[in-house]
Each structure stands twice: as C-alpha cells, then as structure tokens.
C-alpha atoms as a PDB file:
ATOM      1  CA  UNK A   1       0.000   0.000   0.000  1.00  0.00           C
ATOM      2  CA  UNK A   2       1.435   3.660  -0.873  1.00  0.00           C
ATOM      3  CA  UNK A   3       2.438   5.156   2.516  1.00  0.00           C
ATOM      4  CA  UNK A   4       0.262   7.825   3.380  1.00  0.00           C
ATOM      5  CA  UNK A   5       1.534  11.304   4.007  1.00  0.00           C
ATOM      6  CA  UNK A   6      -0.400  14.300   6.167  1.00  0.00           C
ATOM      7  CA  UNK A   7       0.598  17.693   5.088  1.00  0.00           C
ATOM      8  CA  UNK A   8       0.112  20.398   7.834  1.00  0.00           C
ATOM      9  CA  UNK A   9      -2.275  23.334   6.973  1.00  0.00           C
ATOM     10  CA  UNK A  10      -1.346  26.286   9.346  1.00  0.00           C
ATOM     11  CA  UNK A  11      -1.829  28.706   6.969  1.00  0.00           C
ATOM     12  CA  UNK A  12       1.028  29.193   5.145  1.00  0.00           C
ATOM     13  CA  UNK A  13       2.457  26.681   2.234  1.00  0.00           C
ATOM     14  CA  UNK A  14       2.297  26.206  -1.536  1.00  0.00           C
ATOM     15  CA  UNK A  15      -0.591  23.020  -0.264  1.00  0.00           C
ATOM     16  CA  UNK A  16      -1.784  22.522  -3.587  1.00  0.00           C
ATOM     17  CA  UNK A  17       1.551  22.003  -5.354  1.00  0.00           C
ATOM     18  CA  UNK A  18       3.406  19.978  -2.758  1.00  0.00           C
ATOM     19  CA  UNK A  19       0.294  18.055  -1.943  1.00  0.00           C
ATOM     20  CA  UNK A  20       0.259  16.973  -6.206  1.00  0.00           C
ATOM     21  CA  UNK A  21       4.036  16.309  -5.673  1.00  0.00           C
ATOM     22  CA  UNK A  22       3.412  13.994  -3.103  1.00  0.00           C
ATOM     23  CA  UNK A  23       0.723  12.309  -4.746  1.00  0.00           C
ATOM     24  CA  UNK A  24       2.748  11.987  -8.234  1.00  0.00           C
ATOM     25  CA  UNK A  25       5.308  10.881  -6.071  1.00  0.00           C
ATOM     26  CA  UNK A  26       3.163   7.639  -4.838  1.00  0.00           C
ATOM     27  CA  UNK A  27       1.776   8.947  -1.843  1.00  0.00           C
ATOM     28  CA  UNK A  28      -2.247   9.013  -0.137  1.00  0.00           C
ATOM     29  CA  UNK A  29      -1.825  12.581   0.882  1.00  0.00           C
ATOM     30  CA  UNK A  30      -4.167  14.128   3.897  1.00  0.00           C
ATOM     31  CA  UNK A  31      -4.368  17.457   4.182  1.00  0.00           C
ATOM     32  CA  UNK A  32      -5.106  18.413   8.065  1.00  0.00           C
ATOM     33  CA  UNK A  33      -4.168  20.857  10.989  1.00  0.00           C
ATOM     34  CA  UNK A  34      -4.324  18.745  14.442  1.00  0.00           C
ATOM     35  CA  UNK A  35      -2.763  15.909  15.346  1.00  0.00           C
ATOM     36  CA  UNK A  36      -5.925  13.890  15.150  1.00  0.00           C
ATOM     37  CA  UNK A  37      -5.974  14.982  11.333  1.00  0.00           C
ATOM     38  CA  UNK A  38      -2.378  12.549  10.728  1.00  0.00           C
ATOM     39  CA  UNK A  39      -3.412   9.675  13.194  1.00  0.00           C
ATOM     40  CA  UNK A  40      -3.027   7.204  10.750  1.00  0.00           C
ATOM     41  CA  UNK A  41      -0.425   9.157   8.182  1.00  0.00           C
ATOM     42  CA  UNK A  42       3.530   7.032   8.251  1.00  0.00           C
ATOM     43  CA  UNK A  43       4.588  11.257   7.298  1.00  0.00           C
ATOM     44  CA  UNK A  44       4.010  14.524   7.756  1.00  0.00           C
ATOM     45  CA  UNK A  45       5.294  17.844   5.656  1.00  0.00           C
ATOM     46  CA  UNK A  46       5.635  20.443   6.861  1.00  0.00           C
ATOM     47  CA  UNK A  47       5.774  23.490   4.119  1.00  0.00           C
ATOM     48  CA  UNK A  48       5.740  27.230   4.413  1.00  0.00           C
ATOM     49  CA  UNK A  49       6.097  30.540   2.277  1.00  0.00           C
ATOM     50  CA  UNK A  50       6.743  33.992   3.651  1.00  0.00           C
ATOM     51  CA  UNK A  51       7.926  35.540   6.417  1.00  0.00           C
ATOM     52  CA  UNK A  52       9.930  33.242   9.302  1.00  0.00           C
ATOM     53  CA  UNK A  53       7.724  35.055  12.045  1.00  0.00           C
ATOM     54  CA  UNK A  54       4.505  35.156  10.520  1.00  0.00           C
ATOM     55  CA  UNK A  55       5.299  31.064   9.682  1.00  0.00           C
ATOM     56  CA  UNK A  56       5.528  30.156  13.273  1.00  0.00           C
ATOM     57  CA  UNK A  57       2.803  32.678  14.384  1.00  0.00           C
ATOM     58  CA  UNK A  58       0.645  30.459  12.497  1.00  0.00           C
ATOM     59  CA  UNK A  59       2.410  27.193  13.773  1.00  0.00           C
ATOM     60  CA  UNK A  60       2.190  28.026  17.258  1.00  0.00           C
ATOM     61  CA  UNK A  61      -1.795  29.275  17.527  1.00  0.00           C
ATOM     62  CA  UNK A  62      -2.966  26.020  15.049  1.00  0.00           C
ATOM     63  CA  UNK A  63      -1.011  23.919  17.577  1.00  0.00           C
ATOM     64  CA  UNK A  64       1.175  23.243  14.410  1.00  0.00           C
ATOM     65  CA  UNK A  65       4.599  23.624  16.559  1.00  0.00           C
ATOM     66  CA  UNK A  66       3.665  21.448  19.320  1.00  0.00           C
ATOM     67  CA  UNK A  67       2.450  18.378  16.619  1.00  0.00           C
ATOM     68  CA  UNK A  68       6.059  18.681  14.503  1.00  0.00           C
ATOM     69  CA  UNK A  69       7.967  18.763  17.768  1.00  0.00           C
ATOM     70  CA  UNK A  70       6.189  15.505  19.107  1.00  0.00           C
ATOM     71  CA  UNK A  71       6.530  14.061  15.673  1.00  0.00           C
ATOM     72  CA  UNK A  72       9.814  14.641  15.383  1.00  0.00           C
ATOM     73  CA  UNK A  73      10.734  12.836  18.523  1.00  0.00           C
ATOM     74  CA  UNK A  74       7.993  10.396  17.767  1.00  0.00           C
ATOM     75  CA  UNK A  75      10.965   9.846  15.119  1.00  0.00           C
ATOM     76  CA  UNK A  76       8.189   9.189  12.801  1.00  0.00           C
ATOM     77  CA  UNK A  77       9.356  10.348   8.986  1.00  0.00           C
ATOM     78  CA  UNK A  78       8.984  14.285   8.443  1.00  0.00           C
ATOM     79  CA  UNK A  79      10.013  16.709   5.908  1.00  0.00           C
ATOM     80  CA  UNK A  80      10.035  20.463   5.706  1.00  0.00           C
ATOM     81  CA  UNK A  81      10.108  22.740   2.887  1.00  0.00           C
ATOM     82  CA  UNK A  82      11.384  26.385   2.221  1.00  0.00           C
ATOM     83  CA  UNK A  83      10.204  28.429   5.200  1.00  0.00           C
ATOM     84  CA  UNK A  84       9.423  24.593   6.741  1.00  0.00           C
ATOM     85  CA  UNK A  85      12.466  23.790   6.567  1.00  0.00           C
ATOM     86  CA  UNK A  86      13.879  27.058   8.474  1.00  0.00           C
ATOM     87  CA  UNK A  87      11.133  26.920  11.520  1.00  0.00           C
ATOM     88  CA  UNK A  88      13.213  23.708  12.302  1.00  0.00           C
ATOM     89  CA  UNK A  89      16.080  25.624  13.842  1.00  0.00           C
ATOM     90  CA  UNK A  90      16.074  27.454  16.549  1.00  0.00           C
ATOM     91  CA  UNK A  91      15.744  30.708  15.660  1.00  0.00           C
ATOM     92  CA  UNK A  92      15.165  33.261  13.104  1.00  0.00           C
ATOM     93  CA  UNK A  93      16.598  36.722  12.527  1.00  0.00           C
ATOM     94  CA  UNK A  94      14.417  38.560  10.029  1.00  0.00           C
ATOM     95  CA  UNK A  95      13.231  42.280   9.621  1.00  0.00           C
ATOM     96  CA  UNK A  96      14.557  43.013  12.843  1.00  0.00           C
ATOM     97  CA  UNK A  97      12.711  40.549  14.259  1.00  0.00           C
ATOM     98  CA  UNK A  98      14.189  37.406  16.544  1.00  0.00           C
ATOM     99  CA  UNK A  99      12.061  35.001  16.509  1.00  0.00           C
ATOM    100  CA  UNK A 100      12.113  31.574  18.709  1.00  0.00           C
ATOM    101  CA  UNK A 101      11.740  28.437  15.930  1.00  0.00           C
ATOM    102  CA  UNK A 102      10.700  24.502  16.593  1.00  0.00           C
ATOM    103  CA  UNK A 103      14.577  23.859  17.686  1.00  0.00           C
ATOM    104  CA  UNK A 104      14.618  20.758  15.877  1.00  0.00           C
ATOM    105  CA  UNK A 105      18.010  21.723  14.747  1.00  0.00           C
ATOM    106  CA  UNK A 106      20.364  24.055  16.516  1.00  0.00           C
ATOM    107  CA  UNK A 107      21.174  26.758  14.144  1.00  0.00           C
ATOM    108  CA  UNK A 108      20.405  30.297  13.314  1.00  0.00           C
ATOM    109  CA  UNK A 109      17.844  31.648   9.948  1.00  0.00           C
ATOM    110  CA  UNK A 110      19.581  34.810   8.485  1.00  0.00           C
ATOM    111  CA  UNK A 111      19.599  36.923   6.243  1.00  0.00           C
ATOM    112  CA  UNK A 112      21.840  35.765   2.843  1.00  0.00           C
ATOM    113  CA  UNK A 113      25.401  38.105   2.332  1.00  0.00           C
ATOM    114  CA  UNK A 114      25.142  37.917  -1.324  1.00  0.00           C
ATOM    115  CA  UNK A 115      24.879  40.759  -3.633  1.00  0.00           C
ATOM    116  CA  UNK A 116      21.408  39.810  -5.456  1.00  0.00           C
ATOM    117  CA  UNK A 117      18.165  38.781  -3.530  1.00  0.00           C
ATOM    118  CA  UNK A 118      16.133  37.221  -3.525  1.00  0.00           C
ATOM    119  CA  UNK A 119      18.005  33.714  -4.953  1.00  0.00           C
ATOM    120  CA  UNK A 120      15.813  32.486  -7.158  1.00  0.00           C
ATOM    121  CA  UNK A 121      15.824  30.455  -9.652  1.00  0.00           C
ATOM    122  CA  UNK A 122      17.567  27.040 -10.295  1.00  0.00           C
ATOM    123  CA  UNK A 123      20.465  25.921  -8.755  1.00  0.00           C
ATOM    124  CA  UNK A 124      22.485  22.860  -8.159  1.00  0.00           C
ATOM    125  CA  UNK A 125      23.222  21.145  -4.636  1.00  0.00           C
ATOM    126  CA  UNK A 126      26.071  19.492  -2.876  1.00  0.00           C
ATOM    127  CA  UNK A 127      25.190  16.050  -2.029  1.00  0.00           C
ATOM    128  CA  UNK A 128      27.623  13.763   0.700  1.00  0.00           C
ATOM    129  CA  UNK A 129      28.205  10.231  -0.558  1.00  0.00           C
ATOM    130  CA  UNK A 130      26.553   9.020   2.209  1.00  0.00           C
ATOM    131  CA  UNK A 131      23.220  11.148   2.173  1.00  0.00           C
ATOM    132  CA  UNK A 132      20.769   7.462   1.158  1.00  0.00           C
ATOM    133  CA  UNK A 133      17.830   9.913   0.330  1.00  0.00           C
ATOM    134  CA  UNK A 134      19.575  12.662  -2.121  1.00  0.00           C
ATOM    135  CA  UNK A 135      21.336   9.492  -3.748  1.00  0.00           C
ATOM    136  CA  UNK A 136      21.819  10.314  -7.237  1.00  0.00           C
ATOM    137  CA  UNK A 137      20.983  13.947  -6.796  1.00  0.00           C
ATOM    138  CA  UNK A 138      24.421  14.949  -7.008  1.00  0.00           C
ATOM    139  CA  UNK A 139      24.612  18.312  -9.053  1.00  0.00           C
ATOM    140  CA  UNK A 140      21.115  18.329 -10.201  1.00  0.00           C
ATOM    141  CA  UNK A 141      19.348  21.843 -10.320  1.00  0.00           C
ATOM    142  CA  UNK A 142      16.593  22.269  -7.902  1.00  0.00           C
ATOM    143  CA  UNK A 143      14.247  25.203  -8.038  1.00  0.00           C
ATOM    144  CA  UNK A 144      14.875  28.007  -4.782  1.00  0.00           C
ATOM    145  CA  UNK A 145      13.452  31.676  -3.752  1.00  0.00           C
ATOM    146  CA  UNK A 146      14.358  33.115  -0.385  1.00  0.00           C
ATOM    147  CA  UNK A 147      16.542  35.573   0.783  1.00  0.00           C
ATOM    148  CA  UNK A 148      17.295  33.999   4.496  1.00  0.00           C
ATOM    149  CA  UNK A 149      19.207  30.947   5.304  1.00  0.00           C
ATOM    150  CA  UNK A 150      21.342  29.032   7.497  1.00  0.00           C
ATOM    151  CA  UNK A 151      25.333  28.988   7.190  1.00  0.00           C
ATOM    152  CA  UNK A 152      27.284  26.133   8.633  1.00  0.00           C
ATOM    153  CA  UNK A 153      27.950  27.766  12.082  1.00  0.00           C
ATOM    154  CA  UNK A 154      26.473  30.832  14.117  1.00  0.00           C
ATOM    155  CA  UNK A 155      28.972  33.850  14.661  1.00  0.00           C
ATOM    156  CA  UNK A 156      30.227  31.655  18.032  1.00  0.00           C
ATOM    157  CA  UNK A 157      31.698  29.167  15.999  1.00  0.00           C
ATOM    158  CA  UNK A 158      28.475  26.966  17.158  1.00  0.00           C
ATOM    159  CA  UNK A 159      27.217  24.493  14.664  1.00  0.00           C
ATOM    160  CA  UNK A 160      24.114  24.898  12.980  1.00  0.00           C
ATOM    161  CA  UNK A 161      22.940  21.280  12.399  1.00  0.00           C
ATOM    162  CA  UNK A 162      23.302  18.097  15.484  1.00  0.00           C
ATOM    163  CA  UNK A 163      26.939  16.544  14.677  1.00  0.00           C
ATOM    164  CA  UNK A 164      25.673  13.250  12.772  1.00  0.00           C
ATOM    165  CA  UNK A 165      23.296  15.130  10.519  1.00  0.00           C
ATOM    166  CA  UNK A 166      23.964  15.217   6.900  1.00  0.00           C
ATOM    167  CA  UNK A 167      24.622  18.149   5.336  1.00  0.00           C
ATOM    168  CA  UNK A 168      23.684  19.447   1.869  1.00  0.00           C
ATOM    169  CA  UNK A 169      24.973  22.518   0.404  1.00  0.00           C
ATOM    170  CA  UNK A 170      24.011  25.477  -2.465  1.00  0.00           C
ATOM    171  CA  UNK A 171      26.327  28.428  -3.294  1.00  0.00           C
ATOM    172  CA  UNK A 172      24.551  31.885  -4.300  1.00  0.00           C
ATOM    173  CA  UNK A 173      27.336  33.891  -5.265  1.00  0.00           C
ATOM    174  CA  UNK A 174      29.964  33.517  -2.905  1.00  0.00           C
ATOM    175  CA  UNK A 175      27.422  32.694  -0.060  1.00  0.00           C
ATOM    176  CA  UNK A 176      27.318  29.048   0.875  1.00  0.00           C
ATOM    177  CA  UNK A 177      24.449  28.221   3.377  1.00  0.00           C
ATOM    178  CA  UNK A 178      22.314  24.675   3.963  1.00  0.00           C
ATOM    179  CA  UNK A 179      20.330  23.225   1.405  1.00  0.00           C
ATOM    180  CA  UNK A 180      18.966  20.443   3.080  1.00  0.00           C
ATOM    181  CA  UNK A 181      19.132  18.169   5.782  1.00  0.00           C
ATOM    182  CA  UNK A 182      19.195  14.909   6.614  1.00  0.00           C
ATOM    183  CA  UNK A 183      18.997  14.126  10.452  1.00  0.00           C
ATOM    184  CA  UNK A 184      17.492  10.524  11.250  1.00  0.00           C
ATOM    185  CA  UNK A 185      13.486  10.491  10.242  1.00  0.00           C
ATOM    186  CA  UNK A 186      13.881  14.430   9.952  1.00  0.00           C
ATOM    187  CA  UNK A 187      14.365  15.434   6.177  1.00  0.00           C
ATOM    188  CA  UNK A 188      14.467  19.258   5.487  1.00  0.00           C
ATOM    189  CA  UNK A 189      15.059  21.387   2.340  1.00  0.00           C
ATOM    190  CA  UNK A 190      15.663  25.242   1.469  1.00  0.00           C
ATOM    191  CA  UNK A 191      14.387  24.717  -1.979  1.00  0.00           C
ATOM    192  CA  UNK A 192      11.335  23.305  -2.965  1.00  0.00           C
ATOM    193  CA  UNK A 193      11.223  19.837  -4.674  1.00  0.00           C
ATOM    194  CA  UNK A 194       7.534  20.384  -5.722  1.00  0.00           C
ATOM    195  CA  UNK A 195       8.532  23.128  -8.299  1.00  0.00           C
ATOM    196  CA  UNK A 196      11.925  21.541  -9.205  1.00  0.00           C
ATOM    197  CA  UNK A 197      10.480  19.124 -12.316  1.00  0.00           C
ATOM    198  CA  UNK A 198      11.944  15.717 -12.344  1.00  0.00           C
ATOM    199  CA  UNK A 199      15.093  16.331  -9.843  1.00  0.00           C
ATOM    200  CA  UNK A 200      11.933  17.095  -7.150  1.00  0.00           C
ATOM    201  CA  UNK A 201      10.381  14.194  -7.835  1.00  0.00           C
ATOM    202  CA  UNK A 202      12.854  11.651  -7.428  1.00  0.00           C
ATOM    203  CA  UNK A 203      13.716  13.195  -4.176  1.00  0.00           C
ATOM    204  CA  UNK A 204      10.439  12.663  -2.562  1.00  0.00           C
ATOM    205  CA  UNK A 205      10.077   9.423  -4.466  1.00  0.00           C
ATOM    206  CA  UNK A 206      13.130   8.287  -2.258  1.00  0.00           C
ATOM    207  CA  UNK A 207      12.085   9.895   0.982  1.00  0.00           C
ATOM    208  CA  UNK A 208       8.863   8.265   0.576  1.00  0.00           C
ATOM    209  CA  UNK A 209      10.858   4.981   0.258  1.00  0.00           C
ATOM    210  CA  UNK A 210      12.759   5.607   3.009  1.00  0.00           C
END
C-alpha cells in the first residue's frame, strides 16, 4: 500500500503544489491541521512561504509547533520545505525581528550576504556520498526563492545542524548556506522539490521509500 503522508495546513504553504508532488510521487496525501488529522499518516510535511515570524505565528496558535515537535521525537518520517524547513532551527533573525523556531536543529535563519536577492531560480546542490535519500541527486538543479538561510555555524563558531546530521549545500554567489538536511526520520530542504520538475520528484520518491 502507498504510505500515506499528512501535510500540515497552518496557513502558510504552496498546499496545492506539494500536496500533487506527493501524490505523483506515490503517496495518499491528507491534508489536516491537528494531530488527530495525521493519526493514521507514516509522514508529515511540513511546508511554508513567507515571512519566518509570521510562519511560526501560524504554527504556534494552530497547535502546528507542538504536533512537529512531538513528531519529530515520535521519530516518525517528516520533511520540511522552504520556510518549513527554516522553523526547524532554533531561531530566526528577520526584519529586525528574533524570533524563537521549533529547535529541531540548533542553528540560526539569516539573512543571505550575497549581492542579489532574492536567490531564485535554479540551482544545483552538494550532495555527501553518504546522504541514502539525495542518492543520485548529485549536481542536479533544484528550483529556490528566499533571501534567508542558514550557514554552517552561528557567529560563536556553534554548529548549525546536530553533529551526525547530513549536510547538503548550495552556493549563491559567494554565499554558501544549507540546502537540506538529513537528520534521522527528519528530512528538510531550502528549496522546494515540488517546483523543481523531475530532480523534485525523485527526491520525494526516495524519501517516501525511506
């Protein structure tokens, strides 16, 4: 049976596409808010457009934070995406505005140092060897728009991701900041895999056969 996938509805996310992504993909996809909603679902995504703040304004009064937190722990499979993937750190420093995240991961959201923002547009990741769910997804061209991000360390020398996460990396410019991650059942990516054509695809394909 295809594994079936809840995606969170808090109010902010492209639901339509990454819902028809998943689908494509192979999955029975449930659209829902509370964690009654994903009782049954082996995944949850997590997506998000905008503004870091106004993101986890919506998480927190849907009850959206508290559900992703316990899921994650649950270590049941989860994925973020764009702005979901950023409310998994810890915190996010936007429009003057610090703003306390999920704290899945460790790190810090920020504002890009390169020349032209918003990146958007296509661009191509690093992938590890050992990263089993970007396998053969070295150098393809994924499709990206944001102008935050989170670099490999804070400006304490502090890591940004747990120490045996994978790491996968994009270069805007001369600005190299986290693509994705890969941290147990927790899967997260800056760029969005349901607008980046057959590259996407294969990527949730693989998570979803995980």
């Amino acid at each position: 049976m295809n594994p079936a996938v809840g995606v969170l509805d808090y109010g902010s996310g492209n639901l339509h596409s990454a819902c028809r992504a998943l689908e494509v993909a192979g999955a029975r996809v449930r659209l829902g808010t509370t964690a009654s909603d994903f009782h049954r679902s082996d995944a949850l995504v997590v997506p998000g457009v905008g503004a870091f703040g106004a993101c986890m304004a919506g998480l927190r009064e849907t009850g959206g934070a508290a559900l992703v937190n316990d899921w994650a722990q649950s270590e049941r499979k989860l994925l973020g995406i764009c702005v979901g993937h950023q409310v998994f750190f810890a915190r996010g420093l936007e429009r003057g505005e610090d703003t306390e995240g999920i704290g899945i991961f460790p790190g810090t959201v920020e504002r890009l140092t390169a020349r032209r923002l918003p990146h958007m547009g296509w661009n191509t990741i690093e992938v590890p060897a050992a990263a089993n769910i970007f396998a053969g997804l070295e150098n393809r061209r994924f499709y990206f728009v944001h102008s935050y991000g989170v670099h490999a360390a804070d400006d304490d020398g502090n890591s940004s991701v747990p120490a045996d996460a994978q790491v996968i990396w994009c270069e805007h410019e001369t600005d190299r900041f986290i693509a994705a991650v890969q941290w147990g059942s927790v899967t997260s990516t800056q760029f969005h895999p349901e607008k980046s054509g057959a590259a996407g695809a294969q990527l949730l394909s693989q998570w979803l056969e995980s």
